[in-house]
PDB file of N, CA and C in Angstrom:
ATOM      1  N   UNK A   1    -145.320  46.044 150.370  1.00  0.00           N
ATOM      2  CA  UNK A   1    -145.335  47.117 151.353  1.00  0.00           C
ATOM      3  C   UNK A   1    -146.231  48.231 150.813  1.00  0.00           C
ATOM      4  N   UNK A   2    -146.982  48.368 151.500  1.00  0.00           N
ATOM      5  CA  UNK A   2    -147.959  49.593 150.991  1.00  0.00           C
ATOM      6  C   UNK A   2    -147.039  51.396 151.290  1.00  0.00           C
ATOM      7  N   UNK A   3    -147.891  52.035 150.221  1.00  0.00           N
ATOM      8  CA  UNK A   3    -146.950  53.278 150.586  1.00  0.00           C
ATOM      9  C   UNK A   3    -146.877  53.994 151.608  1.00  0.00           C
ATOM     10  N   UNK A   4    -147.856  53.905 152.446  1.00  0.00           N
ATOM     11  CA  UNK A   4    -148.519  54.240 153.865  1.00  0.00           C
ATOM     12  C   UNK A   4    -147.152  54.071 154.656  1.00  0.00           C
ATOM     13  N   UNK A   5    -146.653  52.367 154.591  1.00  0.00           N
ATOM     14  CA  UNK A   5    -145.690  51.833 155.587  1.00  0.00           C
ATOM     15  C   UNK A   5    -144.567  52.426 155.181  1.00  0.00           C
ATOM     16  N   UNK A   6    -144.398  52.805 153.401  1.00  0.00           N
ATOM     17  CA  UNK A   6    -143.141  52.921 153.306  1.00  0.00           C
ATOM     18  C   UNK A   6    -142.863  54.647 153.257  1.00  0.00           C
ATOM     19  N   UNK A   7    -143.395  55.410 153.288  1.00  0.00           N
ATOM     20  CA  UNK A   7    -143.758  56.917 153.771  1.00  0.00           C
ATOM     21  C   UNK A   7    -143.016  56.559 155.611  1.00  0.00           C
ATOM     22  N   UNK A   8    -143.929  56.350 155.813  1.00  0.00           N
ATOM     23  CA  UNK A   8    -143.764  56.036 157.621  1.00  0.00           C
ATOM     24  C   UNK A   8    -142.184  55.706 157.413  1.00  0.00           C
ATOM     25  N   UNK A   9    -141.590  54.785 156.770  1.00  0.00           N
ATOM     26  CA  UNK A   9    -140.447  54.228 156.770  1.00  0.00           C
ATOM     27  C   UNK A   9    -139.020  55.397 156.932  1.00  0.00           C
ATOM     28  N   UNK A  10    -139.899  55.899 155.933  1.00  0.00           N
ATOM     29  CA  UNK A  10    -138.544  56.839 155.112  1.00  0.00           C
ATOM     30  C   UNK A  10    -138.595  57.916 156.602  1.00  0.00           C
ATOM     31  N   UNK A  11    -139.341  58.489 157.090  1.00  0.00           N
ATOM     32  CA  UNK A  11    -139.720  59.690 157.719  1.00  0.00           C
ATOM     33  C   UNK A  11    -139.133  59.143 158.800  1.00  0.00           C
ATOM     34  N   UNK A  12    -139.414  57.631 159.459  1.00  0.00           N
ATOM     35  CA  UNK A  12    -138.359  57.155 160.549  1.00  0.00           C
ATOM     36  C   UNK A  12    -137.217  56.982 160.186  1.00  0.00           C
ATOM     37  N   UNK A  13    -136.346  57.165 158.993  1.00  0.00           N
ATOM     38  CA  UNK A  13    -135.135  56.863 158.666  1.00  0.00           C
ATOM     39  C   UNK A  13    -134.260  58.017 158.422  1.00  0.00           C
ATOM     40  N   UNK A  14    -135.039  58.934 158.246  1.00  0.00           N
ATOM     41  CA  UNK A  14    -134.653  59.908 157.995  1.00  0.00           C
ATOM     42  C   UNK A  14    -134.236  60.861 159.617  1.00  0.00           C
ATOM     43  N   UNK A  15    -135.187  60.876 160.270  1.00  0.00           N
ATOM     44  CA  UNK A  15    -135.570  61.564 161.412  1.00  0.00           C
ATOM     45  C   UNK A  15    -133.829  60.956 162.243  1.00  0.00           C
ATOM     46  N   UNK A  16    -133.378  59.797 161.869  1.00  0.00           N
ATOM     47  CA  UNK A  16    -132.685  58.889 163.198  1.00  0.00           C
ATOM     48  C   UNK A  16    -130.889  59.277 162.609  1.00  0.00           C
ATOM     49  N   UNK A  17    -131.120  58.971 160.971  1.00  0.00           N
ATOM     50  CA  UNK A  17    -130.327  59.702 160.023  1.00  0.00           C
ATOM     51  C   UNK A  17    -129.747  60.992 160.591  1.00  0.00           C
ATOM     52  N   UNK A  18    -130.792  62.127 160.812  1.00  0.00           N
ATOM     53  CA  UNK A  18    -130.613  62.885 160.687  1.00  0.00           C
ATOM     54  C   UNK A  18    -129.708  63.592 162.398  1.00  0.00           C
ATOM     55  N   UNK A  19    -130.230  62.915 162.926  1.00  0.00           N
ATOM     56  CA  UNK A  19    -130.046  63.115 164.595  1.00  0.00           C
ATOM     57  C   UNK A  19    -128.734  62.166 164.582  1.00  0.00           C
ATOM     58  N   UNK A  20    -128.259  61.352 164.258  1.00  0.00           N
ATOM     59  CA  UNK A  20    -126.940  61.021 164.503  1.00  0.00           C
ATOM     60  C   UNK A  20    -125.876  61.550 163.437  1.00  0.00           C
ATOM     61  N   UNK A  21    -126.254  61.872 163.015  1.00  0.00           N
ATOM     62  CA  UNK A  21    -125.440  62.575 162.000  1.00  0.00           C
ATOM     63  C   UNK A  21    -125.311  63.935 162.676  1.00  0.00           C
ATOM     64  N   UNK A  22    -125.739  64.749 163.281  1.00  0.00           N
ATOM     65  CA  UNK A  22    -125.626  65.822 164.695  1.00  0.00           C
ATOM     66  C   UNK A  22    -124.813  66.052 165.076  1.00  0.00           C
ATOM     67  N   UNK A  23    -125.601  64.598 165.709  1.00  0.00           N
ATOM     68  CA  UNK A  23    -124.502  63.894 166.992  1.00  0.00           C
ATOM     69  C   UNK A  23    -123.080  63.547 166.668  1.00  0.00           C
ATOM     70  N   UNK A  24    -122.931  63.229 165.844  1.00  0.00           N
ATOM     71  CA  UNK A  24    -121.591  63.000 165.168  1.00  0.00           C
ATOM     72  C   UNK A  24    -120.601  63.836 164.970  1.00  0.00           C
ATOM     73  N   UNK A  25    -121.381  65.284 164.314  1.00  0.00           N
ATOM     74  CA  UNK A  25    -120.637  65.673 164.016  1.00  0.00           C
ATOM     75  C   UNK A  25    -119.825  66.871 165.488  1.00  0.00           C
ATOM     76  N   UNK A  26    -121.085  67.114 166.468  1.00  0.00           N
ATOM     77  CA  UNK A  26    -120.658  66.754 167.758  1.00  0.00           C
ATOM     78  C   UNK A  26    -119.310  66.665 168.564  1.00  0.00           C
ATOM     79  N   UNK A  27    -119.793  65.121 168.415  1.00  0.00           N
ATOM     80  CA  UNK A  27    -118.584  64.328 168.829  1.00  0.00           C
ATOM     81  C   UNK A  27    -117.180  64.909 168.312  1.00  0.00           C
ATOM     82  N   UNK A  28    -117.148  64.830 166.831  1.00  0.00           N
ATOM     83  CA  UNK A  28    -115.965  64.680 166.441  1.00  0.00           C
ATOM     84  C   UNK A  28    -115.494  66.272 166.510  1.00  0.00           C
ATOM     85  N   UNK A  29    -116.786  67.038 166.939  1.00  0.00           N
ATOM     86  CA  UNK A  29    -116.317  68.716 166.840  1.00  0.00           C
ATOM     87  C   UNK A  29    -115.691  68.238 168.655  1.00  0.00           C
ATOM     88  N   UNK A  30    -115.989  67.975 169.409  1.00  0.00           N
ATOM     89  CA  UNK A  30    -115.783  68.360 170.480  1.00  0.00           C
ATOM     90  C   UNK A  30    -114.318  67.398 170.612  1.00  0.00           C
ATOM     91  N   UNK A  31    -113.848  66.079 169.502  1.00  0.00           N
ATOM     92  CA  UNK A  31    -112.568  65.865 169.919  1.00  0.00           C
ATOM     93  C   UNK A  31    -111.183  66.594 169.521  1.00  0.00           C
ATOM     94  N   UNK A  32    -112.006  67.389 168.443  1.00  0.00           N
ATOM     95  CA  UNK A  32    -110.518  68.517 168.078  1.00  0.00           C
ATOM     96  C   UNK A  32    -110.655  69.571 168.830  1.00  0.00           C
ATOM     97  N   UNK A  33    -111.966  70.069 169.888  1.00  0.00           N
ATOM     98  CA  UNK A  33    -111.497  71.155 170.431  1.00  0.00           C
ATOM     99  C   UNK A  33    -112.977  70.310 171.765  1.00  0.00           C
ATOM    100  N   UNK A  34    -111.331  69.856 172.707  1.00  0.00           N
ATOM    101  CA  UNK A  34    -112.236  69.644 173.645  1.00  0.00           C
ATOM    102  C   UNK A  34    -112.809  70.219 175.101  1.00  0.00           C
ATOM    103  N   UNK A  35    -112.321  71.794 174.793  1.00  0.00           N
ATOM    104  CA  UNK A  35    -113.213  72.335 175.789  1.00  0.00           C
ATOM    105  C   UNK A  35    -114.428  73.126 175.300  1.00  0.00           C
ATOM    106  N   UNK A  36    -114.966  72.453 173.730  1.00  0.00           N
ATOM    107  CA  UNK A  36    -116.246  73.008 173.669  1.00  0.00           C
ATOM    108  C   UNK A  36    -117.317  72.255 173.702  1.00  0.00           C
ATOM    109  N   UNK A  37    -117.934  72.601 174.542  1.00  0.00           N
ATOM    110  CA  UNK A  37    -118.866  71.553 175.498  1.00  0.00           C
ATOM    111  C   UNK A  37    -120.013  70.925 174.109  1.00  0.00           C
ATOM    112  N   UNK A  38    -120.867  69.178 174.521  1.00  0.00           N
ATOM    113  CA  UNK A  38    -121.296  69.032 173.659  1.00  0.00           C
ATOM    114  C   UNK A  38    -122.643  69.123 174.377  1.00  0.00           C
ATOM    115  N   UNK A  39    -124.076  69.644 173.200  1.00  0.00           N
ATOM    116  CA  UNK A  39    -125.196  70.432 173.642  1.00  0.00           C
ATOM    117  C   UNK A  39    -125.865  68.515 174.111  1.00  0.00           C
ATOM    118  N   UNK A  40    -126.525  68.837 175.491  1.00  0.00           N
ATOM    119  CA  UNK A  40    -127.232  67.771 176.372  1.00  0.00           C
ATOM    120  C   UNK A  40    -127.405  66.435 175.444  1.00  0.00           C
ATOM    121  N   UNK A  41    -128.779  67.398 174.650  1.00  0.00           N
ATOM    122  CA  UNK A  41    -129.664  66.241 173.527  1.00  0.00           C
ATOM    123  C   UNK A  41    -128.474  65.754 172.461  1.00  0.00           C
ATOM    124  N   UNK A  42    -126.895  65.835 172.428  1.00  0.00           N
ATOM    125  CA  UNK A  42    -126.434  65.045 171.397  1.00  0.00           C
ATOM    126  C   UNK A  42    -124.765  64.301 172.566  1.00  0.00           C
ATOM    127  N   UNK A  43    -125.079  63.900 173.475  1.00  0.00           N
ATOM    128  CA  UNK A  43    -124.508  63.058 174.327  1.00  0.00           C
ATOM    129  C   UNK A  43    -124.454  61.778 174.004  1.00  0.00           C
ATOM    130  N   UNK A  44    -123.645  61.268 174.461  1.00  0.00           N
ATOM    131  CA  UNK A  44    -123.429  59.647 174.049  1.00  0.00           C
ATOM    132  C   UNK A  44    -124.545  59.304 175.023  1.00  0.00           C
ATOM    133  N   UNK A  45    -125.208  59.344 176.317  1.00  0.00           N
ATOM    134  CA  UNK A  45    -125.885  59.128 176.933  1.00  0.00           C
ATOM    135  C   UNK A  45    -127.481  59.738 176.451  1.00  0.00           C
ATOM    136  N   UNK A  46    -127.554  60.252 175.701  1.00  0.00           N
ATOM    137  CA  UNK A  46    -128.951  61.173 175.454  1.00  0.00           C
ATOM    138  C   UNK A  46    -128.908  59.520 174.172  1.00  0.00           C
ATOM    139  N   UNK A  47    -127.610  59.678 173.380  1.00  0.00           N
ATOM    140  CA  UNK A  47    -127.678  58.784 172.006  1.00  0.00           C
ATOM    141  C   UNK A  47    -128.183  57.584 172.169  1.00  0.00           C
ATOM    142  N   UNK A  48    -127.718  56.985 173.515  1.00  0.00           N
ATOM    143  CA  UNK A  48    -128.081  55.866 174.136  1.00  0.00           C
ATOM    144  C   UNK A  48    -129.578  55.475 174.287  1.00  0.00           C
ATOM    145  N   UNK A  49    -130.022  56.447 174.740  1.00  0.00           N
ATOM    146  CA  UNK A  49    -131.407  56.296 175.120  1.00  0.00           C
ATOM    147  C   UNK A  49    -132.747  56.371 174.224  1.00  0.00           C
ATOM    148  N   UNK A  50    -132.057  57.482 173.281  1.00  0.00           N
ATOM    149  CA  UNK A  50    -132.497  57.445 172.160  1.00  0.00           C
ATOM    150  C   UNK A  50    -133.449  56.174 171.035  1.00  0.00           C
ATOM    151  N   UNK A  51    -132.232  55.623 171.307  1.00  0.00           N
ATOM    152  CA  UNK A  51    -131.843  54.550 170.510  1.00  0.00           C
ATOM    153  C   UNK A  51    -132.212  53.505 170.814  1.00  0.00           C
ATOM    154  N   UNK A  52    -132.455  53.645 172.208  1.00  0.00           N
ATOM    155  CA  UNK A  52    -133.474  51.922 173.088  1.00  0.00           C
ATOM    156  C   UNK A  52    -134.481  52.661 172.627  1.00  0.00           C
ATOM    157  N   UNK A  53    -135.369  53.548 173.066  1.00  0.00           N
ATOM    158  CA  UNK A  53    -136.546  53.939 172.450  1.00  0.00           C
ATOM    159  C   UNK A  53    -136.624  53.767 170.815  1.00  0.00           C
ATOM    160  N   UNK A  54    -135.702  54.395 169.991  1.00  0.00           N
ATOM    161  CA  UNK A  54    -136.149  53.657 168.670  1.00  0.00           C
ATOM    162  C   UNK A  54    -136.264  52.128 168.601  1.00  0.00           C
ATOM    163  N   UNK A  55    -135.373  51.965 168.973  1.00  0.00           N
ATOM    164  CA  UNK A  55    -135.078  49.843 169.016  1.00  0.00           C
ATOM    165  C   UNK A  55    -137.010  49.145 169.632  1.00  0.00           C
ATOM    166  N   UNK A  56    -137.012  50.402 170.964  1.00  0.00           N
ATOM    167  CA  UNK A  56    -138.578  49.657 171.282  1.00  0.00           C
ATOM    168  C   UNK A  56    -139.435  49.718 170.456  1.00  0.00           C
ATOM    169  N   UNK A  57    -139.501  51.021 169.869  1.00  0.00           N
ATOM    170  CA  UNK A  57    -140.731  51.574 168.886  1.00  0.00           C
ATOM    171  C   UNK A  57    -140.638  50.461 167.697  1.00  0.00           C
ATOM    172  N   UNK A  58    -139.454  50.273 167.228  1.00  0.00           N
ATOM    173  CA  UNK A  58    -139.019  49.128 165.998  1.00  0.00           C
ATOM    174  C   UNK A  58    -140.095  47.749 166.146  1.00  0.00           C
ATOM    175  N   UNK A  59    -139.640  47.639 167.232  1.00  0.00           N
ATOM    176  CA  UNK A  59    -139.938  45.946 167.872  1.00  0.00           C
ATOM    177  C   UNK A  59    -141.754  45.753 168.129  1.00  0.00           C
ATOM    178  N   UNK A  60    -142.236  47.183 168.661  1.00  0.00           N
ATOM    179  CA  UNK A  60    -143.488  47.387 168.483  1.00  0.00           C
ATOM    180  C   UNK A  60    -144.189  47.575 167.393  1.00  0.00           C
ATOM    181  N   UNK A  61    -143.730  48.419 166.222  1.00  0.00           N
ATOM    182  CA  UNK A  61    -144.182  47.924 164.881  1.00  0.00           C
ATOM    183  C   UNK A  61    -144.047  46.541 164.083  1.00  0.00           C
ATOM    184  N   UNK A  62    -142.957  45.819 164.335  1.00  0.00           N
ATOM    185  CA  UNK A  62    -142.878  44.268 164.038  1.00  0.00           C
ATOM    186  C   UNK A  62    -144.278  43.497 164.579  1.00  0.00           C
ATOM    187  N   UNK A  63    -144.267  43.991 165.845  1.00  0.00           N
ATOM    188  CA  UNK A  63    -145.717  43.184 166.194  1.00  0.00           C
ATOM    189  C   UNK A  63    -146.752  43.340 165.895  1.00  0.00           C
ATOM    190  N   UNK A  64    -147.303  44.294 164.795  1.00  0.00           N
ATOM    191  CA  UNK A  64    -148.338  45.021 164.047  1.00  0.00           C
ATOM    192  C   UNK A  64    -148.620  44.031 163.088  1.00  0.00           C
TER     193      UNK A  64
END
């Protein structure tokens, strides 16, 4: 693996890391106090979508 790919690697691992880990904490803020609303971009539905877009982007670098 050249360092190029594995730079790229870390920076996508980090970035996805970092955004569900958010999201998480989110979630679990909004199940001990659940009338505080959770912000749009960290929705189970925002997470969702997210996440097909990483999965595509994934599948498109495989084919490289």
């Amino acid at each position: 693996m050249s360092k190029k790919n594995y730079i790229n690697n870390l920076k996508f691992s980090l970035k996805a890391a970092t955004y569900m880990s958010f999201s998480i904490c989110f979630i679990l803020l909004n199940g001990l106090i659940p009338f505080l609303p959770i912000p749009k971009l960290f929705t189970i539905e925002n997470i969702t979508h997210k996440m097909k877009k990483w999965d595509a982007y994934l599948k498109l670098r495989k084919l490289k």
